[in-house]
C-alpha atoms as a PDB file:
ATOM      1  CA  UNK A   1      38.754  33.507  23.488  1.00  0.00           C
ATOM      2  CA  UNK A   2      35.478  32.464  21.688  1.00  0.00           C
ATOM      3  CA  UNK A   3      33.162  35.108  23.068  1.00  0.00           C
ATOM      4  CA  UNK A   4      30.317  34.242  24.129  1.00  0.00           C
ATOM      5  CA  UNK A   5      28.965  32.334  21.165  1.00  0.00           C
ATOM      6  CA  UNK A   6      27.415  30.441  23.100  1.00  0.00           C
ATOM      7  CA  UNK A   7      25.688  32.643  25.211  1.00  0.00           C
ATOM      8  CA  UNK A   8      22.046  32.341  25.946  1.00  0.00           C
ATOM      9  CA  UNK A   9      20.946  35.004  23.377  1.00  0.00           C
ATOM     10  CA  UNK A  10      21.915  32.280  20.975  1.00  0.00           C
ATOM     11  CA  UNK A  11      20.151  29.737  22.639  1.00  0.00           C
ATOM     12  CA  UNK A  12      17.395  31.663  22.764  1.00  0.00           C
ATOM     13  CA  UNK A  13      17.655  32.876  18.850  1.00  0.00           C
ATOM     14  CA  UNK A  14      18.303  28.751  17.868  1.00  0.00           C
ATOM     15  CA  UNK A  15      15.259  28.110  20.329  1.00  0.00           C
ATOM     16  CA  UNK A  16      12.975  30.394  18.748  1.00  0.00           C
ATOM     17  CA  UNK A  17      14.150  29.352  14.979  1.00  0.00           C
ATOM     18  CA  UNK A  18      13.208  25.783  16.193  1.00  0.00           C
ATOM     19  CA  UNK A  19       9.885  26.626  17.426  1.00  0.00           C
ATOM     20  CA  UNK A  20       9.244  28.742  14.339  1.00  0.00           C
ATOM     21  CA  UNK A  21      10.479  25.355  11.799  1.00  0.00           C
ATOM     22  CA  UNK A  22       7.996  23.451  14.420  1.00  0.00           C
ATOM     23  CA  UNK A  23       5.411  25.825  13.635  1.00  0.00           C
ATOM     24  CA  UNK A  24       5.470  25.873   9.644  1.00  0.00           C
ATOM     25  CA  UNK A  25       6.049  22.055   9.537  1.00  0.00           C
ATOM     26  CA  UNK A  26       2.902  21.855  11.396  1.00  0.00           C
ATOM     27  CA  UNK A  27       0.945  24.317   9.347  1.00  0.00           C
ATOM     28  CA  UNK A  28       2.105  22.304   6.587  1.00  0.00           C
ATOM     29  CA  UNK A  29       0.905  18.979   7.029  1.00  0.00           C
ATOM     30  CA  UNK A  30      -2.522  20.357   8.462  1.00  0.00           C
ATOM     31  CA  UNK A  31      -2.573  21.745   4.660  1.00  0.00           C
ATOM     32  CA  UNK A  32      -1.659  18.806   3.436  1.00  0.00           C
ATOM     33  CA  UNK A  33      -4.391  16.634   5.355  1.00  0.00           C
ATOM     34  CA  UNK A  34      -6.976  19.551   4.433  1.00  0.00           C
ATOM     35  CA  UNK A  35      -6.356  18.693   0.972  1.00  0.00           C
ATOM     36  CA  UNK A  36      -6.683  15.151   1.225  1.00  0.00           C
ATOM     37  CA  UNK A  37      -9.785  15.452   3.106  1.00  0.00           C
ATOM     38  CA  UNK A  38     -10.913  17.952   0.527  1.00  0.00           C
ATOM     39  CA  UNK A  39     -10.178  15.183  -2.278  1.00  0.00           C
ATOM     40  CA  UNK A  40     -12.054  12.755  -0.335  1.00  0.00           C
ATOM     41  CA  UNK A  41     -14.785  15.454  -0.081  1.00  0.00           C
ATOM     42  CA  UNK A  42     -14.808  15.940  -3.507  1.00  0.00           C
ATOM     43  CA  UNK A  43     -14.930  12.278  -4.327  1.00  0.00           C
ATOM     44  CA  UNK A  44     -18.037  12.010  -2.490  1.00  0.00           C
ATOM     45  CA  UNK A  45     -19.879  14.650  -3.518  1.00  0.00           C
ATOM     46  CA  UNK A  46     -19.658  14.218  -7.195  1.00  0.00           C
ATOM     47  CA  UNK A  47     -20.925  10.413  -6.938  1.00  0.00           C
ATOM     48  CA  UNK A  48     -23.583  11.975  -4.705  1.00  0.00           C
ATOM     49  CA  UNK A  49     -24.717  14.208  -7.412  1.00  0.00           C
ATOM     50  CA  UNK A  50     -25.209  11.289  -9.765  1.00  0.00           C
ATOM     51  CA  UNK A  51     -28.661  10.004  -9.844  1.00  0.00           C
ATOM     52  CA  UNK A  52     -28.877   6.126  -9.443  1.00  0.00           C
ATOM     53  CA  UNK A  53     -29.086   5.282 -12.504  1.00  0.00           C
ATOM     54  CA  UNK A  54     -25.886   7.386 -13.376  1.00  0.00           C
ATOM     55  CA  UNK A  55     -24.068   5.640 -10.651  1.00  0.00           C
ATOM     56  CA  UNK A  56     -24.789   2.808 -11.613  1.00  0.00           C
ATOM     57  CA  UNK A  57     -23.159   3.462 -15.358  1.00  0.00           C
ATOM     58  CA  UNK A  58     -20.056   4.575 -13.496  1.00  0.00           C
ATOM     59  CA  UNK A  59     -20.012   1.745 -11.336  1.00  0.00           C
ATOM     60  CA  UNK A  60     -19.907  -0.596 -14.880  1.00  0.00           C
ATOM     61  CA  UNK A  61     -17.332   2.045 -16.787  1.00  0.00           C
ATOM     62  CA  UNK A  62     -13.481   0.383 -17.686  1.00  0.00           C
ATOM     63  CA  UNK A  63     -11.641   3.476 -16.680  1.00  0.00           C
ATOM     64  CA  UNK A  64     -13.768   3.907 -13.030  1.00  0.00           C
ATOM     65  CA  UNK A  65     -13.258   0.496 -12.009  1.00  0.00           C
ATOM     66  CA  UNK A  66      -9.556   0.565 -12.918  1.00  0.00           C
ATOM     67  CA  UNK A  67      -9.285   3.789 -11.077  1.00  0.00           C
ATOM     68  CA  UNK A  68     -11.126   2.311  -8.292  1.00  0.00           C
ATOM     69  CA  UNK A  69      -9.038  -1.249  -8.077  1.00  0.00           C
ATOM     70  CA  UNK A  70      -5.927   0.607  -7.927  1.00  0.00           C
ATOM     71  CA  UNK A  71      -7.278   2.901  -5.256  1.00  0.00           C
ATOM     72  CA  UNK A  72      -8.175   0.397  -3.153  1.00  0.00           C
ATOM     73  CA  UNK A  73      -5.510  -2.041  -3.486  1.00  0.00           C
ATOM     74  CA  UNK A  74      -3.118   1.072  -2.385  1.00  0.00           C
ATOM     75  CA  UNK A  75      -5.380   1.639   0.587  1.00  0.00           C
ATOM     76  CA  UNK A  76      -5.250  -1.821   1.229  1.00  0.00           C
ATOM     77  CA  UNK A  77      -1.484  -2.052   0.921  1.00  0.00           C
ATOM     78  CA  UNK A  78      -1.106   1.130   3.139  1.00  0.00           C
ATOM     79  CA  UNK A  79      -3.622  -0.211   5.549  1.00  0.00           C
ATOM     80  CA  UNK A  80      -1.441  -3.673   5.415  1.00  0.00           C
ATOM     81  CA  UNK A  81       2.005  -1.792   6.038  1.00  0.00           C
ATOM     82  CA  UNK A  82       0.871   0.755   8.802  1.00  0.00           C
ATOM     83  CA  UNK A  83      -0.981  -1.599  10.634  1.00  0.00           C
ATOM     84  CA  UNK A  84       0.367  -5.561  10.220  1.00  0.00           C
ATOM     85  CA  UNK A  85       1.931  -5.975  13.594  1.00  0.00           C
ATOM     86  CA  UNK A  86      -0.830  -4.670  15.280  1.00  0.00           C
ATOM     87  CA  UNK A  87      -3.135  -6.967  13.821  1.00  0.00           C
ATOM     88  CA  UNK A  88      -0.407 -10.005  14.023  1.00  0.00           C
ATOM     89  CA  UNK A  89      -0.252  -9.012  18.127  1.00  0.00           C
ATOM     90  CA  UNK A  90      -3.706  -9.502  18.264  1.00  0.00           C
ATOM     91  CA  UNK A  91      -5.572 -12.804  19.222  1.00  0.00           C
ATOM     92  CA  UNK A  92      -7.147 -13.108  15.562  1.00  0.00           C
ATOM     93  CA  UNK A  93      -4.410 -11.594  14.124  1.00  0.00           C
ATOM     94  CA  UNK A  94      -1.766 -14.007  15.355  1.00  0.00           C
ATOM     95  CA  UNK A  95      -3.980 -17.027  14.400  1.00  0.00           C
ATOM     96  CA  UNK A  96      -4.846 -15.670  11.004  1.00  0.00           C
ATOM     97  CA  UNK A  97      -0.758 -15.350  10.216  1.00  0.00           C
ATOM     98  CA  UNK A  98      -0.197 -18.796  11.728  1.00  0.00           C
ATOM     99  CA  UNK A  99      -2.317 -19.974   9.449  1.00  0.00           C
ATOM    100  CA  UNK A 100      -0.878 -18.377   6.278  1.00  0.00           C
ATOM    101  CA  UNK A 101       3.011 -19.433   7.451  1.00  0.00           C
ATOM    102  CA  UNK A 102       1.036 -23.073   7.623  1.00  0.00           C
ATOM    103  CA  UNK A 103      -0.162 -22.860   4.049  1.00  0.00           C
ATOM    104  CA  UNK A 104       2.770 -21.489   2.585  1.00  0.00           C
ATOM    105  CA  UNK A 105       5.019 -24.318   4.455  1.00  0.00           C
ATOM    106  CA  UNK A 106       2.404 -26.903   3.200  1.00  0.00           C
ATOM    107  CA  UNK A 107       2.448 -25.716  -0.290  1.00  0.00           C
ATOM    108  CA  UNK A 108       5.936 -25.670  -1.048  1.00  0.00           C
ATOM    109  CA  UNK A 109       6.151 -29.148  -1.356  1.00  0.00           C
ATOM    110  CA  UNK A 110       3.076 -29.318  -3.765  1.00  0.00           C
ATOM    111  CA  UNK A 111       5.035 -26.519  -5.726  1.00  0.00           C
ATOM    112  CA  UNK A 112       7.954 -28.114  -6.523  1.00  0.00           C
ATOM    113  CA  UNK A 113       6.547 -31.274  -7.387  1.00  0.00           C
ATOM    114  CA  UNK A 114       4.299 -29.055 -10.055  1.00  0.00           C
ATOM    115  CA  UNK A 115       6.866 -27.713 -11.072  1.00  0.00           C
ATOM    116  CA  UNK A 116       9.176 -30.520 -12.028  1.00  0.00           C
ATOM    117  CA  UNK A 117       5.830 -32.214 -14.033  1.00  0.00           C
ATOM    118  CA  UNK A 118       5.367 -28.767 -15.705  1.00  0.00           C
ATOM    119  CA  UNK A 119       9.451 -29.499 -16.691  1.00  0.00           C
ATOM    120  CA  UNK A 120       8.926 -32.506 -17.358  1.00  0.00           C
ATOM    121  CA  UNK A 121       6.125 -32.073 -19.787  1.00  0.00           C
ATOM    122  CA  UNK A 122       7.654 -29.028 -21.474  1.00  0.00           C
ATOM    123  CA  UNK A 123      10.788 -31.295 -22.609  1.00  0.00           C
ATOM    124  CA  UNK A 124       8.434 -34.296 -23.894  1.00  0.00           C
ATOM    125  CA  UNK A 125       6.734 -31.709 -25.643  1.00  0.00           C
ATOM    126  CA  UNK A 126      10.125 -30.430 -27.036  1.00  0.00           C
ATOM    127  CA  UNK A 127      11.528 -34.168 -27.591  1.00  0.00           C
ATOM    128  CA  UNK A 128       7.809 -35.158 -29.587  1.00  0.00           C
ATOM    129  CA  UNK A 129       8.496 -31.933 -31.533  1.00  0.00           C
ATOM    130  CA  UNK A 130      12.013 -33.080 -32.386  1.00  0.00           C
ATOM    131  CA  UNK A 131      10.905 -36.273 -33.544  1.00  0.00           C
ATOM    132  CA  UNK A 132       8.243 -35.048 -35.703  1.00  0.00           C
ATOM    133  CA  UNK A 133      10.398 -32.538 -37.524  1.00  0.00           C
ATOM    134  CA  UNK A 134      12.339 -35.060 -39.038  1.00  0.00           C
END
């Protein structure tokens, strides 16, 4: 009734197709990593060109430290996402997060009593400034 649709020449031809997608998804992100290490490559080997002194100019230039800080703290983040649990699992790791659930436990009850004096001493502030307008 259906024919054979689904004989094993079409097997074969979705097999091969599959292989094929595979193939060019892997060519593609062996591109893609060639370019970052490229970038990376690039990176190094224009600082490496500088002479000391010039390095040291770019190390004290705005727009390279911004460039830099955001750079990094992406790294870090990316570093932080791929690899928390790993590092929680560990022996160092575990103890390190302990510690920071500790602190933030601890400190919420220092919070909120900063807060309500910061409150507080907003609406005196407001209430002086009433009085004085008078």
């Amino acid at each position: 009734m259906f024919g054979d649709t689904f004989s094993n020449n079409s097997l074969g031809d979705l097999q091969k197709t599959y292989y094929q997608q595979l193939e060019t998804l892997n060519r593609m992100q062996q591109q893609q990593q060639a370019t970052n290490t490229s970038i990376l490559e690039e990176i190094n080997k224009s600082v490496g060109m500088l002479s000391s002194e010039e390095q040291s100019v770019l190390a004290n230039s705005h727009d390279y430290q911004l460039a830099k800080q955001t750079y990094e703290a992406g790294f870090m983040a990316y570093l932080g996402n791929k690899f928390a649990g790993e590092y929680v699992s560990s022996p160092d790791g575990k103890i390190a997060a302990e510690n920071l659930l500790s602190a933030i436990n601890k400190s919420k009850e220092k919070i909120a009593i900063e807060l309500k004096k910061n409150k507080k001493n907003s609406i005196q502030c407001l209430i002086y400034w009433k009085m004085t307008q008078k």
